[in-house]
Protein backbone atom coordinates (compact mmCIF):
# COMPACT_ATOMS: atom_id res chain seq x y z
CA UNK A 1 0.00 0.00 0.00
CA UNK A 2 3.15 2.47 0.39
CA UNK A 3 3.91 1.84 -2.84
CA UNK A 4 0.76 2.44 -4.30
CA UNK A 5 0.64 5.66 -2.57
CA UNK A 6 4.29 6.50 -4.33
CA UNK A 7 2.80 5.77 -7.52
CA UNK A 8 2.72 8.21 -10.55
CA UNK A 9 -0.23 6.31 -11.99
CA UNK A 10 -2.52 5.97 -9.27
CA UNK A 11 -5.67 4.75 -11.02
CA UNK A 12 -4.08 2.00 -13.12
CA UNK A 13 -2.29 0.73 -9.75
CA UNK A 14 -5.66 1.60 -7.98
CA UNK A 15 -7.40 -0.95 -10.64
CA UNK A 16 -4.84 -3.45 -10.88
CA UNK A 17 -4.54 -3.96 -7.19
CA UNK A 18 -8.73 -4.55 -7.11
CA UNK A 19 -8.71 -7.25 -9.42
CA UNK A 20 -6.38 -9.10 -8.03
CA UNK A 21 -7.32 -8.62 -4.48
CA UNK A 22 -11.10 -8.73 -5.30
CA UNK A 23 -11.15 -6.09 -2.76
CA UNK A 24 -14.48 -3.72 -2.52
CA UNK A 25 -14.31 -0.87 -5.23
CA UNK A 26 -16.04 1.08 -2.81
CA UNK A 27 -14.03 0.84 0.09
CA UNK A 28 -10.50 0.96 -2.06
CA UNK A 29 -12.11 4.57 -3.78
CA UNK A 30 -12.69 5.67 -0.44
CA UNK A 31 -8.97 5.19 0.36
CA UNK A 32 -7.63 6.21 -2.53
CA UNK A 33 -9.43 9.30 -2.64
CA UNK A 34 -7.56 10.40 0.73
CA UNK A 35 -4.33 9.15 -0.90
CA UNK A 36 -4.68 10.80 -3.45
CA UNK A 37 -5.55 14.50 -1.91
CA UNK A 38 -2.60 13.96 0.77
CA UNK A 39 0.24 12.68 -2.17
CA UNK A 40 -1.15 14.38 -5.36
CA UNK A 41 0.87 17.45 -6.47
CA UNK A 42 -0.49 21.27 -6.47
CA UNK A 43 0.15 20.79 -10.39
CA UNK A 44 -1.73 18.27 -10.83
CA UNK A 45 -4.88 19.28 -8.23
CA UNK A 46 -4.77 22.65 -10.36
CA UNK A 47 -5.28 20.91 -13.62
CA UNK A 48 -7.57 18.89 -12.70
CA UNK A 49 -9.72 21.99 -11.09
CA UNK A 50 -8.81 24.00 -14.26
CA UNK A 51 -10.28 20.80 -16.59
CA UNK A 52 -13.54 19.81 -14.79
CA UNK A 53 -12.04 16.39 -14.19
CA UNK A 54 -14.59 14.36 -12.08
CA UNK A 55 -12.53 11.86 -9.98
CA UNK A 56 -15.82 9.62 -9.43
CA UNK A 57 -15.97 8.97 -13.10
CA UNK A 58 -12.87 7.71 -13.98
CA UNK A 59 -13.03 5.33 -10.21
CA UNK A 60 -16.08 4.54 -11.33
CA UNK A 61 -15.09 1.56 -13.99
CA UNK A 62 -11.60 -0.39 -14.29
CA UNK A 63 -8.97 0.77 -16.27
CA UNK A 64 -9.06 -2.10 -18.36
CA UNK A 65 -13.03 -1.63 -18.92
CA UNK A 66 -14.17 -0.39 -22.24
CA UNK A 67 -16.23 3.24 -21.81
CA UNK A 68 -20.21 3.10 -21.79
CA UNK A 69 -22.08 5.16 -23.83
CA UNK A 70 -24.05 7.91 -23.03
CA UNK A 71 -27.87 6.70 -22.88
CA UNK A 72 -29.82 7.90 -25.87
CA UNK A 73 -31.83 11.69 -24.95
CA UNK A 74 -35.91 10.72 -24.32
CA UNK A 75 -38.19 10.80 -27.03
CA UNK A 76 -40.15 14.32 -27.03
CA UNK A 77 -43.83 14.14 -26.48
CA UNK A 78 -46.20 16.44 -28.71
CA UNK A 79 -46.78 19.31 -26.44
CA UNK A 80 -42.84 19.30 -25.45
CA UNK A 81 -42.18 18.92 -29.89
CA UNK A 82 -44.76 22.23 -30.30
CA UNK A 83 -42.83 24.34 -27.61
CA UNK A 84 -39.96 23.35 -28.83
CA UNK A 85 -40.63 24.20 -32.30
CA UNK A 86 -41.46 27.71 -31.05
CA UNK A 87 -38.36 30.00 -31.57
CA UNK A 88 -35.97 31.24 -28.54
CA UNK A 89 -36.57 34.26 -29.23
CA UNK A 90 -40.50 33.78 -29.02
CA UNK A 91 -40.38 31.27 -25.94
CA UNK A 92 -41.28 33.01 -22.49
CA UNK A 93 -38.69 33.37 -20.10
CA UNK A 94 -38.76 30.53 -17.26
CA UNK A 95 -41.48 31.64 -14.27
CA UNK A 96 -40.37 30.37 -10.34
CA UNK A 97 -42.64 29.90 -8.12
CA UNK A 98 -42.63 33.48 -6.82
CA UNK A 99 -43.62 35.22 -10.33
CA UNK A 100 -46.39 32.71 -10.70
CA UNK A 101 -48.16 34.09 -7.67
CA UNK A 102 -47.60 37.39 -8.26
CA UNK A 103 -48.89 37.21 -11.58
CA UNK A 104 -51.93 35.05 -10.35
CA UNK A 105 -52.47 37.89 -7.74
CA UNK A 106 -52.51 40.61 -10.47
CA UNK A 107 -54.48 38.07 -13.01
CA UNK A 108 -57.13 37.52 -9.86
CA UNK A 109 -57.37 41.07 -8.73
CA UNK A 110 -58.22 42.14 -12.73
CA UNK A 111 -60.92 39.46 -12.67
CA UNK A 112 -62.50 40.75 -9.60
CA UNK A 113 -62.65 44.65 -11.01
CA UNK A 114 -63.92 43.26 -14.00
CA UNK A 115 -66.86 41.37 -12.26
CA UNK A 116 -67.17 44.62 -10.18
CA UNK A 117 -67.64 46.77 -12.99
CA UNK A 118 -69.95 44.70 -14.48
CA UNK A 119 -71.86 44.47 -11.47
CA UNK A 120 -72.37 48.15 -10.93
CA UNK A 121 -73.32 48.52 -14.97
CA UNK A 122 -75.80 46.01 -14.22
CA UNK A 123 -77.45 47.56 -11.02
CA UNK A 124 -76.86 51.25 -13.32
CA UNK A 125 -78.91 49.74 -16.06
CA UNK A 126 -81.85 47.40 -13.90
CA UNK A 127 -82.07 51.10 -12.24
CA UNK A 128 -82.41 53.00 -14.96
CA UNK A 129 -84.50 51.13 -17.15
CA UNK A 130 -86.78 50.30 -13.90
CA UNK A 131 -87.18 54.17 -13.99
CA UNK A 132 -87.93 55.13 -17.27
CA UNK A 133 -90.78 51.89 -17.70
CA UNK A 134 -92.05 53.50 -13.81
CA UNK A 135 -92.29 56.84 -15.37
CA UNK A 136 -93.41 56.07 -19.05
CA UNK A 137 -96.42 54.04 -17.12
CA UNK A 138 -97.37 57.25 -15.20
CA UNK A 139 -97.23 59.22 -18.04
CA UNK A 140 -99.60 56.57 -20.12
CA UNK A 141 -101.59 56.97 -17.01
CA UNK A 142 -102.03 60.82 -17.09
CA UNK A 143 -102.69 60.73 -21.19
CA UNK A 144 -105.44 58.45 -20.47
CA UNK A 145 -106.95 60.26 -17.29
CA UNK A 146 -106.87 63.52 -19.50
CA UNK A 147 -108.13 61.62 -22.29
CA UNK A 148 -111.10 60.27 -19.76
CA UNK A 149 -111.56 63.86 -18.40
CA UNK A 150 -111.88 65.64 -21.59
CA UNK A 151 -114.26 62.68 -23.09
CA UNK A 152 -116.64 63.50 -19.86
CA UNK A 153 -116.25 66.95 -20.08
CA UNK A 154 -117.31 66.78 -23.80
CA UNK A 155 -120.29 65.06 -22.68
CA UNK A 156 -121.64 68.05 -20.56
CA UNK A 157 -120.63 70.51 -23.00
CA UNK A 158 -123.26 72.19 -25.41
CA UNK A 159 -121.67 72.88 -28.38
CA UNK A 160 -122.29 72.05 -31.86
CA UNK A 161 -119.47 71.27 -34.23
CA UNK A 162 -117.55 74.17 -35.91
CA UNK A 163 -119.85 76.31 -33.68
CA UNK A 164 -118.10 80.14 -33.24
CA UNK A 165 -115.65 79.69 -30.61
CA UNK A 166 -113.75 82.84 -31.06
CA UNK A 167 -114.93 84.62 -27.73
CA UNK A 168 -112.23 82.18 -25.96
CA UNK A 169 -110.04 84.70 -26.97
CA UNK A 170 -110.97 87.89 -25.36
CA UNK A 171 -109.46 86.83 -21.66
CA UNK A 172 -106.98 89.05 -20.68
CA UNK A 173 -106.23 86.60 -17.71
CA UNK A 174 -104.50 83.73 -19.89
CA UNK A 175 -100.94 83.48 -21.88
CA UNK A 176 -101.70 82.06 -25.21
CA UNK A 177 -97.86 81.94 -25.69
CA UNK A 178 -97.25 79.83 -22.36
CA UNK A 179 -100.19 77.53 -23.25
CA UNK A 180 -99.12 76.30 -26.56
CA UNK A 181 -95.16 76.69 -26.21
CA UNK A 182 -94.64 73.38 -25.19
CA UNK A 183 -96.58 71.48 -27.68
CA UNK A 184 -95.86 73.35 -30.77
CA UNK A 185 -91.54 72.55 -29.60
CA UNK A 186 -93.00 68.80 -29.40
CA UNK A 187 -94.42 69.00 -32.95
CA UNK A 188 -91.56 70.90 -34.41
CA UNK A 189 -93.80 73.80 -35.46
CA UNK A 190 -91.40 76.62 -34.81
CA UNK A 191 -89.09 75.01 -38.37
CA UNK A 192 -92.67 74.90 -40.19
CA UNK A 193 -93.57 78.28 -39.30
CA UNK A 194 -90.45 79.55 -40.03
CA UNK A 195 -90.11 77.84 -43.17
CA UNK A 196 -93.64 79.21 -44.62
CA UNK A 197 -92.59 82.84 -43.79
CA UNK A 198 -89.70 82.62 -45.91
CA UNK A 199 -91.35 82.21 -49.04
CA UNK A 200 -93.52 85.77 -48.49
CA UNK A 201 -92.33 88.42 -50.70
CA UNK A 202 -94.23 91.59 -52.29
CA UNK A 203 -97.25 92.89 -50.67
CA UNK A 204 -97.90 90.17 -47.57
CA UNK A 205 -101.12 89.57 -45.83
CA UNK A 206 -101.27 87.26 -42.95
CA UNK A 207 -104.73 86.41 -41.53
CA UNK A 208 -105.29 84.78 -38.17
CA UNK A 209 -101.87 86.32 -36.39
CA UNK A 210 -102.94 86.04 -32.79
CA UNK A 211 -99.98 86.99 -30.71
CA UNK A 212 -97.44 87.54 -33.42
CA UNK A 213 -95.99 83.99 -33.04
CA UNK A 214 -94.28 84.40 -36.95
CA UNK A 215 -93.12 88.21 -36.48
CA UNK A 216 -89.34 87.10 -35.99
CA UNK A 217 -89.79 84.35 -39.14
CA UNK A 218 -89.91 87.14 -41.54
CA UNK A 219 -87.28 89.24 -43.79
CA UNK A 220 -87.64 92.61 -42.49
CA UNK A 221 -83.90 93.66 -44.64
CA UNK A 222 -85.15 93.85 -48.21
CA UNK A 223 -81.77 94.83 -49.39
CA UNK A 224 -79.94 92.03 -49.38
CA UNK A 225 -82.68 90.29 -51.35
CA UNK A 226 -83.66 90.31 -55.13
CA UNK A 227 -86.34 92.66 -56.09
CA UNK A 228 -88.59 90.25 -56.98
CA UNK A 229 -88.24 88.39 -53.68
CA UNK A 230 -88.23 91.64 -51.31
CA UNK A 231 -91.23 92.32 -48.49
CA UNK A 232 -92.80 95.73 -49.44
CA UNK A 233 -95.97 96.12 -47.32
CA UNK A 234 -97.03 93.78 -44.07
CA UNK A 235 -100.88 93.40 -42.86
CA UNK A 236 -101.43 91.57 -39.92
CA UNK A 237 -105.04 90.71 -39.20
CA UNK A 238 -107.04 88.85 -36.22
CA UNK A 239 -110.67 88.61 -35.00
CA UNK A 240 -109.46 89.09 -31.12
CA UNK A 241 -108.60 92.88 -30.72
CA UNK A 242 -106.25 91.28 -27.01
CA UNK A 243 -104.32 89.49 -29.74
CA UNK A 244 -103.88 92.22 -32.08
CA UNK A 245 -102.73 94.43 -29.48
CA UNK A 246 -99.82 91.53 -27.85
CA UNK A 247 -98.78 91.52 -32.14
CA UNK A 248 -98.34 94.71 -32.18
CA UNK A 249 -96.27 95.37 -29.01
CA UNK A 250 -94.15 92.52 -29.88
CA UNK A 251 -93.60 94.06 -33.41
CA UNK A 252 -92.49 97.88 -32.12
CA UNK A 253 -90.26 96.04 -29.63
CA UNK A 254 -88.58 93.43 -31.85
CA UNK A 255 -87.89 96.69 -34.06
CA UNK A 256 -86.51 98.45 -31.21
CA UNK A 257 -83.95 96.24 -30.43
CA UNK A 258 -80.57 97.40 -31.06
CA UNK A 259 -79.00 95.78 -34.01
CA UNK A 260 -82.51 93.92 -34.49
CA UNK A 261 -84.28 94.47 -38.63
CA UNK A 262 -85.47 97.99 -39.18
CA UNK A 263 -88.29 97.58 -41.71
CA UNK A 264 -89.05 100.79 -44.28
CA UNK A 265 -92.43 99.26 -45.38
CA UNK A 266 -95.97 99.81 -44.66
CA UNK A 267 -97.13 98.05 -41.68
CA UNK A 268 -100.61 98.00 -40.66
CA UNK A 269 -102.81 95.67 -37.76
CA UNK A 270 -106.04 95.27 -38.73
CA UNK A 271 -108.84 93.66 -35.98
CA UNK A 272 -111.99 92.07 -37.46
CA UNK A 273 -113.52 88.97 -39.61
CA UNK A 274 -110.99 88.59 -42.73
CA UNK A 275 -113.69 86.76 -44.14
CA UNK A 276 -115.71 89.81 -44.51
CA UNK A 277 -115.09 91.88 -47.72
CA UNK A 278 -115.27 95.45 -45.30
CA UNK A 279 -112.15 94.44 -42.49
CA UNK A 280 -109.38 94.15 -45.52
CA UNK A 281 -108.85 96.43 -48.37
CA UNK A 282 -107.47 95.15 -51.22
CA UNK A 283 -104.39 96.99 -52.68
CA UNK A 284 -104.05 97.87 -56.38
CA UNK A 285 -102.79 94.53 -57.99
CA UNK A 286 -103.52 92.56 -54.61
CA UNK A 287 -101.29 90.54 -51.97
CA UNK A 288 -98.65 88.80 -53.26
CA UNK A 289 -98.19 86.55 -50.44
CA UNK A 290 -101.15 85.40 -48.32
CA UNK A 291 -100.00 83.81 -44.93
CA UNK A 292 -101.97 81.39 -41.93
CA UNK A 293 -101.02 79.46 -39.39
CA UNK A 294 -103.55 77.47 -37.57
CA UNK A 295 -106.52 79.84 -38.35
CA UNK A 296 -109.00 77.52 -40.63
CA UNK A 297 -109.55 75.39 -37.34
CA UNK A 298 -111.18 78.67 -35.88
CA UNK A 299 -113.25 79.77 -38.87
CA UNK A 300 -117.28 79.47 -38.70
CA UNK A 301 -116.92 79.41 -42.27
CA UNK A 302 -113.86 78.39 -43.92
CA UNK A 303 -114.77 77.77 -47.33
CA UNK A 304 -116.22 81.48 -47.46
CA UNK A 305 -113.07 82.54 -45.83
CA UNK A 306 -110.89 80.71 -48.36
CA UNK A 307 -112.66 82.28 -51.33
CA UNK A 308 -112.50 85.94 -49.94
CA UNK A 309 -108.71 85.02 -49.63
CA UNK A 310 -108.70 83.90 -53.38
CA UNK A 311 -110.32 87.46 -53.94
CA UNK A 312 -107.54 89.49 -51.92
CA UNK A 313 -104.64 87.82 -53.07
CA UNK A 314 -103.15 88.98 -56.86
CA UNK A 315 -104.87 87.33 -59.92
CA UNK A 316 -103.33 85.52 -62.27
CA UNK A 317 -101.74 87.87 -65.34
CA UNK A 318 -102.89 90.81 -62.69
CA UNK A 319 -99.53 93.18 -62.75
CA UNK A 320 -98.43 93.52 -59.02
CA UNK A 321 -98.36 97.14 -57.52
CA UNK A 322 -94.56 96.41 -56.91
CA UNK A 323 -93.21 94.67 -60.18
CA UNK A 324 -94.64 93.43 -63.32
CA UNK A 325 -94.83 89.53 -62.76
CA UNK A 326 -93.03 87.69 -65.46
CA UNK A 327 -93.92 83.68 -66.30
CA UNK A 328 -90.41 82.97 -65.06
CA UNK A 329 -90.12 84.24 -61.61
CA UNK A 330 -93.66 82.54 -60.65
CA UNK A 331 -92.91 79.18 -61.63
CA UNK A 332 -92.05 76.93 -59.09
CA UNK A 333 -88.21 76.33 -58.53
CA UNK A 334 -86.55 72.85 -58.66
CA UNK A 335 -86.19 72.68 -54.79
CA UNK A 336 -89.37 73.63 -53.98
CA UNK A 337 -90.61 70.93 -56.28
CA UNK A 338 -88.01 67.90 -55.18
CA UNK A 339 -87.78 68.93 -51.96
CA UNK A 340 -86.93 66.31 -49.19
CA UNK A 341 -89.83 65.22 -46.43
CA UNK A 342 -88.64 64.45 -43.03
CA UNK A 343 -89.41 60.80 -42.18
CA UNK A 344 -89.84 61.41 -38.33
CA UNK A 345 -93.12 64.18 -39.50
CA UNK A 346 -93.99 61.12 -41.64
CA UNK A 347 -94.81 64.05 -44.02
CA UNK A 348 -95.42 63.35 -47.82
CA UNK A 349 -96.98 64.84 -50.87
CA UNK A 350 -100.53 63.98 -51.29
CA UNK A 351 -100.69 66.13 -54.79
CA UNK A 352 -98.26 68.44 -56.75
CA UNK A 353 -100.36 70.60 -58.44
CA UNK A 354 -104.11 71.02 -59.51
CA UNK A 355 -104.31 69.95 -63.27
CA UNK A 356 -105.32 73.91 -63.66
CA UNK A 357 -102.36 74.94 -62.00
CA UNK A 358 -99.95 76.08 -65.13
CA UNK A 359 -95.98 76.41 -64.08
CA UNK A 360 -95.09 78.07 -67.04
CA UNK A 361 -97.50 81.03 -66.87
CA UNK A 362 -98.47 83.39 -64.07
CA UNK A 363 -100.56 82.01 -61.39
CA UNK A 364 -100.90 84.80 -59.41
CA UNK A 365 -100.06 85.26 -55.84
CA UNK A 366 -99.68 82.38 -53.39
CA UNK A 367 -102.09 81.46 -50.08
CA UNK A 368 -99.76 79.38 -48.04
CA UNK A 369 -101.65 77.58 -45.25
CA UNK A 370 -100.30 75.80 -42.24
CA UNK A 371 -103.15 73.74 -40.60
CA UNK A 372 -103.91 71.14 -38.08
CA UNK A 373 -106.97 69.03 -38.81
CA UNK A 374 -108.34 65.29 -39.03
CA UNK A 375 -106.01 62.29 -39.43
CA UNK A 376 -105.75 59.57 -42.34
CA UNK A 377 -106.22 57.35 -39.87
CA UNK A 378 -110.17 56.22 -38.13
CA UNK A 379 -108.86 55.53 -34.87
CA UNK A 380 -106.95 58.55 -34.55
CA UNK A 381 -110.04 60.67 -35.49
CA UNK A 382 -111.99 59.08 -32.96
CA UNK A 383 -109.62 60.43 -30.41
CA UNK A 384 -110.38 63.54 -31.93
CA UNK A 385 -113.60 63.77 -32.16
CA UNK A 386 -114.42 62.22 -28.55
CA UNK A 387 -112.34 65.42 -27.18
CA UNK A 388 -113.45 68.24 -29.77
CA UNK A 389 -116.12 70.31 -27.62
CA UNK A 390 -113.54 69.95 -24.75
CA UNK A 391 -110.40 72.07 -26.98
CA UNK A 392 -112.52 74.36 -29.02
CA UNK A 393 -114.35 75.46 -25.27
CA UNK A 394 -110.79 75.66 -24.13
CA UNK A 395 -108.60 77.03 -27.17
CA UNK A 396 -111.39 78.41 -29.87
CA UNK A 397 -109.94 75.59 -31.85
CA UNK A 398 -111.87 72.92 -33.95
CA UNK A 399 -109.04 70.39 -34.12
CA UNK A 400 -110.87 67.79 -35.71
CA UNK A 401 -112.03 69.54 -39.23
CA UNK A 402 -111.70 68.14 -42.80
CA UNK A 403 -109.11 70.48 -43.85
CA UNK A 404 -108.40 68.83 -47.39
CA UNK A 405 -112.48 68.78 -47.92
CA UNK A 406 -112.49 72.87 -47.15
CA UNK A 407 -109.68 73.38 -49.27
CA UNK A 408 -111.40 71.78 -52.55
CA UNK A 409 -114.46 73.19 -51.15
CA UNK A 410 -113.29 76.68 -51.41
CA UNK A 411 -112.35 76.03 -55.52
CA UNK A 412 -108.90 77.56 -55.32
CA UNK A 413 -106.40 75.88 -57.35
CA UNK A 414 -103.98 73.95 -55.13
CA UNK A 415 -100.22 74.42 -55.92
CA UNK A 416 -99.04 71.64 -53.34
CA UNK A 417 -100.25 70.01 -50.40
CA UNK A 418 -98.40 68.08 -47.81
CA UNK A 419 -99.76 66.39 -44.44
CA UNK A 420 -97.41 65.24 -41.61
CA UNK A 421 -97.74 63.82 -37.81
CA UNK A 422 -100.36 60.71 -39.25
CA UNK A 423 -102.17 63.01 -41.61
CA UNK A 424 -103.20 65.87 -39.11
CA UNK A 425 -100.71 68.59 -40.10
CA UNK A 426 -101.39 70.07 -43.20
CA UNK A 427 -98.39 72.26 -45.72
CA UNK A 428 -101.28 73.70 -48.41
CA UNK A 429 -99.73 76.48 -51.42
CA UNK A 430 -102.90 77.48 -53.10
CA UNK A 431 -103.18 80.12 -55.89
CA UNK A 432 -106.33 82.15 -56.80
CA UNK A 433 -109.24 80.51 -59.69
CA UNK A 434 -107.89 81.75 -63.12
CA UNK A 435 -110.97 83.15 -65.14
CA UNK A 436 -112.14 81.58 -67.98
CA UNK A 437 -111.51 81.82 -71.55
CA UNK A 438 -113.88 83.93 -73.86
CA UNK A 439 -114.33 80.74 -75.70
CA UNK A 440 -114.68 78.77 -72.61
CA UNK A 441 -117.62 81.01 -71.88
CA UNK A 442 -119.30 80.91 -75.44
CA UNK A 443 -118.89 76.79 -75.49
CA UNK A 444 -120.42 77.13 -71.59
C-alpha cells in the first residue's frame, strides 16, 4: 500500500490492485481518494480543477473496462415537440414559483374589477330602465286620465261642431304663448312656421296672427334680397282685438332692439272677420303673399273665408303694384318641387299641383296655409272627435275639421299640399281661380 501511494499512476495501480485482491471498489475509492488528496501534487490538483475532471468517473469503472455510452436523450412528447418548435426568441422566459403568484395575484385582482364593474353597470342599467318603464307608465296613465276627463267633459258641453268659438279669446287673464309653447316645440312647429314665412315676398297679408308667433320668421332687410323676392308692405289681421294688441307690441319692440331688422315698409294691424269683404282692403294689384297658421280650425266658415282670400290675393296675369310679374319668376323652382320630407313628421306629398295649376304662366299670388286638422287614420279621429267640444271650449280651436275637404271646397287651385304627424298637419300652397276663356264662356 506504500507503494501504491508512491505511484505516478494511481488509477491504473488503484485498478490493478482490485482485481487481483477482489477487494471492494467502494471501500479501495474511499482510500484512494484520501491518498490521493494527501500525495497528489499542487500541479496536478490545479489541472484537474482548471479541466472539470470528475474523480468519481474515472473510479467509477476499471482501467481495463471499455467506456459506456451515453444513454440515448428521451423521445419528445407532442406538447414538449410544439414548444420546442417555437423559436428562442418567441419562448417566455422561465417563471419560479414566486412570479407565478404574483402574476396570479394581479391576473385575480383584474378578474375581480372586471366582475365589479360589471356588477355596478348592471345595477346602473336594472335602475335606470326600472325608472324610465315607472315613469313612461305614469305618463300613459295621465294621457289616459286627460283623455277620460276631456271625453266627460265633452259630454256636458253644449256645443255644436264648428260652432263660433272665437270669444275664448278675449281673456286678458290667460298666456296664449305659455299655453301652446310646449306642444308646438313637441311638434316641431317653430321650423314649419319659419319655413312658410320665408317664401312671403311683395305685398304680404297674414290672416289669423294672434300673438305675433311668426313676427321674428320674416325678412324685415329687403336689401340684401332680389327685387322680386323683397317684403314691401305687411298686414297683420285677427278677429281678437287682445291678440292684435300683444302683435303689435311685440312688433315695435322686436324693431326696437338694437341691431334687431329695421323695416321701411308699410305696416298695418287690422282687428276684425278677414272673411268679410269690409275688415281688408285690397291693394291695387292685390297681396302677393297670403299667410296662416292654424286659423281655418277657428273659422265658422272656412270655405267662405278661403274664397275671400282667393279674392284678396293677386290674380293671375294681374300686374303687381310692386313689379310686373313675369312667367319665369312665378314658376315653381326645382327645390321647392323635389324637396326632401322628413321621415320622423312622416310628411309626404298627397298632390303636386291642380291639373289647372300652369308652371309656365303666371298664377298669381300664393295662399300658403299651415293647418292642423283630421287624421288619415279612423282611430286617430276618434280620439279627436271624442275630445273636440272639450279644446274648441278651451282654445277656440276645432281640431278635428276636414281640412283637405275645405280646401277643394273653397275652388282655389292647389299648388301643393303636404300632411305630416299621421295626416293631421297640413303644408297647403294654393293660388287664386284663373278666369275663364272667352271661348270657354261661349262653349259654356
Amino acid at each position: 500500500m506504500n507503494n501504491l501511494s508512491c505511484t505516478r499512476i494511481p488509477h491504473l495501480a488503484y485498478s490493478l490492485t482490485s482485481r487481483r485482491a477482489g477487494t471492494s471498489t467502494r471501500k479501495l475509492k474511499a482510500e484512494l481518494s484520501a491518498f490521493d488528496f494527501h500525495f497528489q501534487s499542487s500541479s496536478t490538483r490545479a489541472f484537474r480543477a482548471s479541466h472539470h475532471v470528475n474523480i468519481s468517473y474515472h473510479n467509477a469503472r476499471h482501467a481495463s473496462t471499455k467506456a459506456r455510452r451515453p444513454p440515448p436523450p428521451p423521445k419528445l412528447t407532442s406538447i414538449q415537440s410544439s414548444r420546442d418548435s417555437v423559436p428562442r426568441t418567441a419562448q417566455t422566459s422561465r417563471q419560479y414559483p414566486d412570479e407565478l403568484s404574483e402574476e396570479s395575484a394581479i391576473t385575480s385582482d383584474l378578474d375581480e374589477r372586471t366582475r365589479r364593474h360589471r356588477q355596478k353597470h348592471f345595477k346602473v342599467y336594472l335602475w335606470g330602465g326600472s325608472l324610465f318603464s315607472i315613469a313612461f307608465a305614469l305618463y300613459l296613465g295621465l294621457v289616459y286620465a286627460s283623455y277620460k276627463r276631456a271625453v266627460k267633459l265633452d259630454e256636458t258641453l253644449d256645443l255644436e261642431q264648428n260652432a263660433d268659438v272665437s270669444s275664448r279669446w278675449n281673456d286678458l287673464g290667460r298666456d296664449f304663448d305659455d299655453e301652446v309653447e310646449l306642444s308646438e316645440k313637441m311638434m316641431r312647429l317653430h321650423k314649419k312656421r319659419a319655413k312658410l314665412c320665408e317664401q312671403a315676398h311683395g305685398n304680404v297679408l297674414e290672416v289669423s296672427c294672434g300673438t305675433g308667433r311668426n313676427l321674428k320668421w320674416y325678412d324685415y332687410k329687403p336689401r340684401r334680397m332680389p327685387a322680386k323676392d323683397r317684403i314691401t308692405s305687411l298686414v297683420f289681421n285677427d278677429q281678437s282685438e287682445i291678440m292684435v294688441y300683444q302683435a303689435q307690441k311685440k312688433y315695435d319692440a322686436m324693431m326696437q332692439e338694437s341691431g334687431g331688422p329695421k323695416f321701411k315698409g308699410k305696416v298695418d294691424f287690422v282687428v276684425g272677420d278677414a272673411g268679410d269683404p269690409k275688415t281688408i282692403q285690397r291693394p291695387q294689384g292685390g297681396f302677393d303673399t297670403i299667410v296662416q297658421t292654424m286659423g281655418i280650425c277657428s273659422m265658422a266658415n272656412p270655405v267662405g273665408f278661403l274664397q275671400r282670400m282667393g279674392e284678396l290675393a293677386r290674380q293671375p296675369g294681374e300686374a303687381s303694384a310692386r313689379f310686373k310679374p313675369k312667367p319665369e319668376d312665378d314658376a315653381p323652382s326645382l327645390s321647392e318641387d323635389k324637396e326632401s320630407t322628413d321621415s320622423s313628421d312622416y310628411g309626404e306629398v298627397d298632390f303636386q299641383g291642380d291639373q289647372r295649376f300652369d308652371p309656365g304662366v303666371d298664377n298669381g299670388g300664393r295662399i300658403l296655409l299651415l293647418e292642423h286638422g283630421r287624421s288619415r287614420y279612423n282611430w286617430i279621429n276618434r280620439l279627436m272627435d271624442s275630445m273636440a267640444k272639450g279644446h274648441a271650449d278651451r282654445y277656440g280651436c276645432w281640431f278635428n275639421k276636414d281640412i283637405e275637404q275645405v280646401v277643394r271646397d273653397s275652388g282655389l287651385v292647389v299648388e301643393k299640399m303636404r300632411r305630416y304627424q299621421f295626416g293631421t298637419m297640413y303644408e297647403i300652397v294654393l293660388r287664386p281661380k284663373r278666369p275663364k276663356a272667352p271661348d270657354e264662356n261661349v262653349a259654356s
